[in-house]
Protein backbone atom coordinates (compact mmCIF):
# COMPACT_ATOMS: atom_id res chain seq x y z
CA UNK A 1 158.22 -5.79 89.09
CA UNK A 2 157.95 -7.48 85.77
CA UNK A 3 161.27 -8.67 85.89
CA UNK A 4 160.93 -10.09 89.28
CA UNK A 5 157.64 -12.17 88.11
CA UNK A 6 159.32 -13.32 85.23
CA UNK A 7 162.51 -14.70 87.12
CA UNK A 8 159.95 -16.20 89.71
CA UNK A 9 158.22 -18.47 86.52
CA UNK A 10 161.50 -19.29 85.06
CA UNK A 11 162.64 -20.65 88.82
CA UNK A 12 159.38 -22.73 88.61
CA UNK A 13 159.58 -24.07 85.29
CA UNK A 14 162.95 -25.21 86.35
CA UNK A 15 162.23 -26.75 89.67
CA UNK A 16 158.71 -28.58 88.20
CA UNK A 17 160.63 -31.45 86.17
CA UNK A 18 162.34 -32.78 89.40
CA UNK A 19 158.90 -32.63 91.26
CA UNK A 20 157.34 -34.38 89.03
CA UNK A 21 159.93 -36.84 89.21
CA UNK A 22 160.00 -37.24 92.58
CA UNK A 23 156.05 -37.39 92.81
CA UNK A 24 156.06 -40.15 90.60
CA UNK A 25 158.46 -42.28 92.35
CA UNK A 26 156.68 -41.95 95.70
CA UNK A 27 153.59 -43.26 93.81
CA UNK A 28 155.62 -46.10 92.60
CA UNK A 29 156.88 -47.09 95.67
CA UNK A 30 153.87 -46.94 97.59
CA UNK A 31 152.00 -49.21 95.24
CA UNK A 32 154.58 -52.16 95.10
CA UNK A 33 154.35 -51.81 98.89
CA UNK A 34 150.51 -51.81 98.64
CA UNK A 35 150.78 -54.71 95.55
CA UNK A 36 153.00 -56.94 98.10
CA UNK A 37 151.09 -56.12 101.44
CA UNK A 38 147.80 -58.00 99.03
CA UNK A 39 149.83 -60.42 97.80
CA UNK A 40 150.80 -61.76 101.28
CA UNK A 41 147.38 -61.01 102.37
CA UNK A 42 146.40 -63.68 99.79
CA UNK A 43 148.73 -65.86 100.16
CA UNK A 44 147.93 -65.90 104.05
CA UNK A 45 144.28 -66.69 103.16
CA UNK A 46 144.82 -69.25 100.44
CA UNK A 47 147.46 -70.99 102.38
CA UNK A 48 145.21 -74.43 104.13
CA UNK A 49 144.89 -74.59 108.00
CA UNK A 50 146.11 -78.18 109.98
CA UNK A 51 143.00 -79.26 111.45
CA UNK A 52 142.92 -82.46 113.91
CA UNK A 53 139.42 -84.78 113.68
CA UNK A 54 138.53 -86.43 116.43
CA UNK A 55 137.22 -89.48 115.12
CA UNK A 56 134.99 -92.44 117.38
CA UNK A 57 133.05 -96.18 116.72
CA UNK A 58 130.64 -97.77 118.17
CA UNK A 59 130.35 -101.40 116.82
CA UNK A 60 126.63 -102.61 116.84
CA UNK A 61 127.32 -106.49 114.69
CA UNK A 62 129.84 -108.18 112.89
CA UNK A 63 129.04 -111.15 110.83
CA UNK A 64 130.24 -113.19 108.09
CA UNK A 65 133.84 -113.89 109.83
CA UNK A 66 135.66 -115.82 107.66
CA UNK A 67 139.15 -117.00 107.62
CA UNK A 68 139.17 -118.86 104.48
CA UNK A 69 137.81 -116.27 102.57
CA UNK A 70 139.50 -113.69 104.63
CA UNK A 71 137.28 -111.00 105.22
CA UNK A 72 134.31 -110.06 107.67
CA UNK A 73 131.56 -108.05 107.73
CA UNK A 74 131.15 -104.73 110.02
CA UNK A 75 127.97 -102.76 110.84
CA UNK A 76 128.53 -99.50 112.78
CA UNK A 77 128.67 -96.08 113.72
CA UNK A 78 131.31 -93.15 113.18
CA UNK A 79 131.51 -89.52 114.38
CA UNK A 80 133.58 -87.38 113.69
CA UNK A 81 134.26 -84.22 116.05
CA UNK A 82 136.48 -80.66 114.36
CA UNK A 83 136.90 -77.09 114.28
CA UNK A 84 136.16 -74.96 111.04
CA UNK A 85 134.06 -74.85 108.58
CA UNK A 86 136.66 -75.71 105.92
CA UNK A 87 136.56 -80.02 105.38
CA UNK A 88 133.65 -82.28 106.03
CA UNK A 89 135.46 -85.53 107.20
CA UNK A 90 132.05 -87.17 107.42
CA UNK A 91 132.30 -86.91 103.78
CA UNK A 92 135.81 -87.99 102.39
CA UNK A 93 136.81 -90.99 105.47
CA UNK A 94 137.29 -94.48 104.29
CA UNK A 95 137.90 -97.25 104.85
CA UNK A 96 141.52 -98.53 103.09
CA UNK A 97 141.17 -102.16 104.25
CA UNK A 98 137.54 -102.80 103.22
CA UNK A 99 135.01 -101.84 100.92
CA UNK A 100 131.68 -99.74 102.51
CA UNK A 101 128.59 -100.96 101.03
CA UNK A 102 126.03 -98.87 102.26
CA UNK A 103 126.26 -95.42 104.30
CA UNK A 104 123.51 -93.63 105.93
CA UNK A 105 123.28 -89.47 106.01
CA UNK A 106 124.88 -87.86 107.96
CA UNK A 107 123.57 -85.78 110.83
CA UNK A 108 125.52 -83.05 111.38
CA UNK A 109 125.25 -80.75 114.13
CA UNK A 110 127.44 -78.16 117.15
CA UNK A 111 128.67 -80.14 119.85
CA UNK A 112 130.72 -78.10 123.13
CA UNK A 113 132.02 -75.66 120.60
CA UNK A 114 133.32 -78.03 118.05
CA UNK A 115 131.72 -79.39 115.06
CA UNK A 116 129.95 -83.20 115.04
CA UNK A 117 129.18 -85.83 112.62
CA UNK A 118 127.67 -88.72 112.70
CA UNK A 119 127.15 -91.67 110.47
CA UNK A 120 126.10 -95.28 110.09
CA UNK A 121 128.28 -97.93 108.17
CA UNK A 122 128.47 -101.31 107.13
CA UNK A 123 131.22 -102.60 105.41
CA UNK A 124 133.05 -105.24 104.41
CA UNK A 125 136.71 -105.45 105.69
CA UNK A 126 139.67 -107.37 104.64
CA UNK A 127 142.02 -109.07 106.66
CA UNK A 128 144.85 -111.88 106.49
CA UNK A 129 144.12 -114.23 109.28
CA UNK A 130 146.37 -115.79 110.90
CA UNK A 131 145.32 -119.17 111.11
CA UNK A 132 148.79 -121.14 112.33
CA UNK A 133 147.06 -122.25 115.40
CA UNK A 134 143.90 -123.03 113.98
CA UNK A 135 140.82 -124.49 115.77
CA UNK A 136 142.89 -122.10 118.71
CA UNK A 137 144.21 -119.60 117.30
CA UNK A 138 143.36 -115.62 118.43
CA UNK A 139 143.06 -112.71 116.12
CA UNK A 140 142.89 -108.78 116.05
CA UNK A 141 140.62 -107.38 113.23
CA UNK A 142 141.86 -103.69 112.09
CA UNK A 143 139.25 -101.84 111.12
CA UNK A 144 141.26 -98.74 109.12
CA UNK A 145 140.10 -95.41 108.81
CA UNK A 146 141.85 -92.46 106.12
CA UNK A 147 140.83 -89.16 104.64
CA UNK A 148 140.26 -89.96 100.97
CA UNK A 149 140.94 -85.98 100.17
CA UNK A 150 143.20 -84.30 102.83
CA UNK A 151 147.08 -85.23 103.55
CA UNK A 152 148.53 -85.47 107.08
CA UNK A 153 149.61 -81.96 106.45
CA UNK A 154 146.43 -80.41 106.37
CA UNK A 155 144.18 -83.49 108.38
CA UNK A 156 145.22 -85.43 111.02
CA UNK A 157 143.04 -87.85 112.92
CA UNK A 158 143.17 -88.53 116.81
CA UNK A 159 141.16 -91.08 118.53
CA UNK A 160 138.11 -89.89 120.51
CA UNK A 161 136.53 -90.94 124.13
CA UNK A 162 133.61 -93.44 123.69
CA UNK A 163 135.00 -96.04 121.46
CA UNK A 164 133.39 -99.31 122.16
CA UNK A 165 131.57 -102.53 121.15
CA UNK A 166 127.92 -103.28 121.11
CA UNK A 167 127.34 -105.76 124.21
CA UNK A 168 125.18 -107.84 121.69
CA UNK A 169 127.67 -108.31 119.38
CA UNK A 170 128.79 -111.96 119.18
CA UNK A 171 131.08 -113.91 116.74
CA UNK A 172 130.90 -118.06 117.29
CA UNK A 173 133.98 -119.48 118.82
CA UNK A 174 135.41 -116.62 120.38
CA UNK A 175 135.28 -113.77 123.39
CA UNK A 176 135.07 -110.34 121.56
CA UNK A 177 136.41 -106.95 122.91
CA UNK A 178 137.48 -103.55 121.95
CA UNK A 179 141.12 -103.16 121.77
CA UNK A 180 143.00 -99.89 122.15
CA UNK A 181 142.82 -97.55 118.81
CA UNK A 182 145.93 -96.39 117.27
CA UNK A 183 146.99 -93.66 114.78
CA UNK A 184 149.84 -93.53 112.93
CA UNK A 185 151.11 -91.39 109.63
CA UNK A 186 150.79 -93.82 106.56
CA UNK A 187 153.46 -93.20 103.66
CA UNK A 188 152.55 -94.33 100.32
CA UNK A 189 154.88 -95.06 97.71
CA UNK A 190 153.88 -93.06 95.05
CA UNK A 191 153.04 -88.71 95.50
CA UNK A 192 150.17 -89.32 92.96
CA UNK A 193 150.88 -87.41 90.76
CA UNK A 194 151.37 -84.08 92.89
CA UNK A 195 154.53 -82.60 91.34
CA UNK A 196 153.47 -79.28 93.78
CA UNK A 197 152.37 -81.15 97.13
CA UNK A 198 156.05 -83.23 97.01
CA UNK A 199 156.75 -86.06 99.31
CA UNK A 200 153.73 -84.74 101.95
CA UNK A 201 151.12 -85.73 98.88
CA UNK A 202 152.36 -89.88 99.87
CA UNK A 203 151.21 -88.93 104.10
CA UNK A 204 147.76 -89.76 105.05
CA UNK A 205 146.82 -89.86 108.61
CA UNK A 206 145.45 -93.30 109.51
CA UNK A 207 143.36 -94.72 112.51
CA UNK A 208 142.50 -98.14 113.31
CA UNK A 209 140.07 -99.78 115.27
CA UNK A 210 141.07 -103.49 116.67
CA UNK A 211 139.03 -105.65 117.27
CA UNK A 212 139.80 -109.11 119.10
CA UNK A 213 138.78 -112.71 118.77
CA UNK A 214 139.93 -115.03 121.66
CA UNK A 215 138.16 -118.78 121.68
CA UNK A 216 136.30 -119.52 124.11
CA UNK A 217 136.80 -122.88 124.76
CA UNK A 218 138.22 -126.15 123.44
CA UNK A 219 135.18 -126.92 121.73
CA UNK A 220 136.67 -126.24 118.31
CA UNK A 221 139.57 -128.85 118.65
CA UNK A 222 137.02 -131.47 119.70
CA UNK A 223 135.03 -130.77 116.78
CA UNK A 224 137.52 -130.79 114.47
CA UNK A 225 139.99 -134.17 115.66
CA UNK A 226 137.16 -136.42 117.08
CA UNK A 227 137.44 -138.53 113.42
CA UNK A 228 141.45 -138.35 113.35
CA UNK A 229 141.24 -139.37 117.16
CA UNK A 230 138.83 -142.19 116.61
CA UNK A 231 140.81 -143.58 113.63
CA UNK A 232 143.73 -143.90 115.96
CA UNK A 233 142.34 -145.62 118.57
CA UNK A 234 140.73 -148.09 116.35
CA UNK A 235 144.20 -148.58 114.69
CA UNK A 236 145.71 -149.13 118.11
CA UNK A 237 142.78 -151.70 118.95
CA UNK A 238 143.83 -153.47 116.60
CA UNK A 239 146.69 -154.94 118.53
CA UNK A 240 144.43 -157.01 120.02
CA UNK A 241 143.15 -158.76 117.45
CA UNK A 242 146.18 -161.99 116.35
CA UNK A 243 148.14 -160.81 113.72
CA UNK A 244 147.38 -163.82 111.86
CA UNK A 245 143.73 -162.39 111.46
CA UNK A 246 144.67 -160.66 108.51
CA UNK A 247 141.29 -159.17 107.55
CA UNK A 248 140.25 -157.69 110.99
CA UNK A 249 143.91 -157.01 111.94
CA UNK A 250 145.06 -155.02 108.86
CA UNK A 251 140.87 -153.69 107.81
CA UNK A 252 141.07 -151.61 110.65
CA UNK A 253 144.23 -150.30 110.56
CA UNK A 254 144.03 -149.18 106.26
CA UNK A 255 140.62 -148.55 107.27
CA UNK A 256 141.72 -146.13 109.93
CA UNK A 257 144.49 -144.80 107.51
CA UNK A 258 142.07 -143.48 105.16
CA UNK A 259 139.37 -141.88 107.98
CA UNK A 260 142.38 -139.75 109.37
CA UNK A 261 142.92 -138.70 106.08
CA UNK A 262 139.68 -137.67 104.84
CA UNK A 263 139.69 -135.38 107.84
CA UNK A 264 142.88 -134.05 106.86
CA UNK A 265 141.22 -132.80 103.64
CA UNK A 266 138.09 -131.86 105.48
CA UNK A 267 139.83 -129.25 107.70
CA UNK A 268 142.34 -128.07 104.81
CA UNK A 269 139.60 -127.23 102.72
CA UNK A 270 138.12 -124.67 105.34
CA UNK A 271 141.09 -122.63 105.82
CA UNK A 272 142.20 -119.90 103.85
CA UNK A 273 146.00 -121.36 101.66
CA UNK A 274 149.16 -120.55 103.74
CA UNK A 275 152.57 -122.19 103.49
CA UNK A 276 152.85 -122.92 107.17
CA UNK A 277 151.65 -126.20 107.95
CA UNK A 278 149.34 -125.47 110.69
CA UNK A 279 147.97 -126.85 114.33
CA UNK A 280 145.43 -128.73 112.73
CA UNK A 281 147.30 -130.35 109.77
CA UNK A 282 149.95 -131.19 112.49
CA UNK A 283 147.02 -132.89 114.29
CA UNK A 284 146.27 -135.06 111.30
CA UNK A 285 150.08 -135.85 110.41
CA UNK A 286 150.76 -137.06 114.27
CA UNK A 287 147.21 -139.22 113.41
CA UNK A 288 148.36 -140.51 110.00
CA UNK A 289 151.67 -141.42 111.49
CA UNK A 290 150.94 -143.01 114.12
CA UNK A 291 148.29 -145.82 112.31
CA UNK A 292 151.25 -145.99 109.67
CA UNK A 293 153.93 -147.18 112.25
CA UNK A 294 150.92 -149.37 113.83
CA UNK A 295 150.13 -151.16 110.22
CA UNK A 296 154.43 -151.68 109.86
CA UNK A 297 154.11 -153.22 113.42
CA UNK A 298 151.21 -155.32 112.49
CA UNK A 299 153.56 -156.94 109.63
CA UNK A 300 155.70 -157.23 112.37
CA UNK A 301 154.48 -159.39 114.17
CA UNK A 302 152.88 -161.11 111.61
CA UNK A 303 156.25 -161.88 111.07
CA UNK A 304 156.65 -163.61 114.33
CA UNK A 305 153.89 -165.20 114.30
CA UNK A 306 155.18 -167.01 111.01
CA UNK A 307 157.87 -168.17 112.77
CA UNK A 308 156.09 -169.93 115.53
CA UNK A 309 157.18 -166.75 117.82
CA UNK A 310 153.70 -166.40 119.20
CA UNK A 311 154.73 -164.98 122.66
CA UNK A 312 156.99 -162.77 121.35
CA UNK A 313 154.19 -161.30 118.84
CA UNK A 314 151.75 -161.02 121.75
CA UNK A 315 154.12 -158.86 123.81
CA UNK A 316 154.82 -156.76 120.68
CA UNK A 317 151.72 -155.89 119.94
CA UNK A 318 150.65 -155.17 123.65
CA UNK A 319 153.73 -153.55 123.94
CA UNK A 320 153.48 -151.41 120.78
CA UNK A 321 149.38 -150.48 121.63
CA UNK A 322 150.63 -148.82 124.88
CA UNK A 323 153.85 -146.88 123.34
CA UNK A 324 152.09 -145.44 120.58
CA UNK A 325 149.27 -144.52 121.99
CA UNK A 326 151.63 -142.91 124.73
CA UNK A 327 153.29 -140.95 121.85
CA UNK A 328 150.26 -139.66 120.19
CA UNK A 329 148.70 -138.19 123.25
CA UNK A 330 152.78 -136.47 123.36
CA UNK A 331 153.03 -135.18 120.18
CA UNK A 332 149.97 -133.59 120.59
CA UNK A 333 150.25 -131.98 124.12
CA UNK A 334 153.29 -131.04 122.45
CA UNK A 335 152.00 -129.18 119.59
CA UNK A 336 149.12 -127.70 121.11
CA UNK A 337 151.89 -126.20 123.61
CA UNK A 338 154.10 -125.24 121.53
CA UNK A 339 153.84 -123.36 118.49
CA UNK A 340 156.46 -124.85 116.09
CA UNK A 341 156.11 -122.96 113.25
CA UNK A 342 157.38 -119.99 115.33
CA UNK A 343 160.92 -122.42 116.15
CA UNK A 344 161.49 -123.66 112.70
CA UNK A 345 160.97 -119.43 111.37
């Protein structure tokens, strides 16, 4: 019996190493599994959730629209409308193309389901106006809306129902109205520094607001050419004055020269600087030109008159008064129909 117990503790002894062994590797393996099953649990929570805002403006004034200075001035409201509690767009939006100057608190509050924001703007916004066709020309105002902290990847901005424009909201010279809203994914050239983020640190979701200016009437042109016109017609009446007269006859036509041009300067100094020469300095040139050609016909038939051609200076300058004034009310049909800095480009 003694000999059986002690061949039964030797056995043991023997067998114990490997169990230990074995013991010990289960152990292991279970906690890398456990140590990877966190790990993924972690990464899963760290890893940032897409969210789309829903993002809407209503326009109560804009003021201070200026194309020589190229800006205007914006006074409104934005809400924003998202799921999660993770972002606060009514926090980090703004507004790439202008500067906001004042923003009021936001309310913030639970809307169908979905979070909503609301807050009151005013800002001043940038924009290159166009002014080829100026006293008629048109423009859309982009009003343009980012995330200042969130990339495409994790924000994404849609356009929401109940975008509109305040029915008081006026701007002189021109019909305004709400145009249609667009987003797009703006790429920046530069990552900013994100080695980790990559390329998707140069996306940013953007969404712009459009707002457009069409004149109202022709108002503006009249305004603006009554002096040029005026100077022509008095450099045209002077055809009927003898050529001989040289004081009335030739006064009124330099006289006329310099009017036209003085408005020339007027309007140029009211637009913004632009290489195209526009509608209204094409106005002035067609009114510059045509008192020039009068004054060379004037010596003209001064001319003729010098050499006892009196008949033949009379016809001239009846002649000439009609043609030219023919050809000034052409040229600027023509220009006013046709834009011709779009032909020459």
């Amino acid at each position: 019996m003694r000999a059986f117990l002690t061949r039964g503790i030797l056995a043991l002894s023997l067998l114990w190493p490997g169990l230990s062994l074995a013991q010990t590797a289960t152990e292991t393996t279970t906690a890398t599994t456990t140590a990877t099953t966190t790990e993924t649990a972690t990464e899963t929570a760290v890893a940032p959730a897409h969210t789309d805002v829903a993002v809407g403006a209503y326009i109560l004034r804009m003021s201070n629209v200026s194309p020589q200075s190229g800006s205007f001035d914006v006074d409104m409201w934005l809400w924003f409308r998202w799921q999660g509690d993770a972002i606060k767009p009514y926090e980090s939006f703004e507004i790439v193309n202008g500067v906001i100057s004042s923003r009021s608190e936001a309310q913030v509050q639970t809307d169908a389901g979905a979070n909503y924001a609301t807050v009151r703007v005013q800002a001043t916004v940038f924009h290159d106006f166009d002014v080829r066709r100026f006293p008629l020309d048109n423009h859309i105002l982009p009003i343009e809306i980012e995330d200042g902290a969130a990339i495409d990847r994790d924000l994404s901005y849609t356009a929401d129902e109940g975008i509109a424009l305040d029915p008081s909201v006026e701007v002189a010279g021109w019909n305004v109205a709400m145009n249609t809203p667009t987003v797009e994914v703006h790429k920046y050239a530069t990552n900013y520094g994100l080695r980790e983020a990559g390329e998707a640190a140069s996306d940013y979701s953007r969404l712009t607001f459009y707002v457009g200016l069409d004149r109202t009437s022709w108002a503006p042109l009249f305004k603006s050419f009554w002096i040029s016109a005026l100077s022509v017609l008095l450099g045209l009446l002077a055809f009927l004055i003898k050529a001989d007269d040289l004081d009335a006859r030739f006064g009124m036509g330099v006289g006329s020269i310099f009017a036209a041009s003085a408005n020339t300067f007027v309007i140029t100094g009211s637009l913004p600087p632009t290489t195209a020469v526009t509608l209204a300095e094409q106005i002035n040139l067609i009114a510059v030109a045509i008192i020039f050609i009068a004054v060379f016909v004037s010596i003209w038939s001064l001319r003729l008159r010098y050499q006892d051609r009196e008949a033949d200076s009379l016809a001239l300058d009846r002649r000439a008064m009609w043609v030219l004034g023919g050809i000034y009310i052409a040229l600027n049909v023509l220009v006013m129909a046709v834009d011709l800095n779009g032909i020459v480009g």
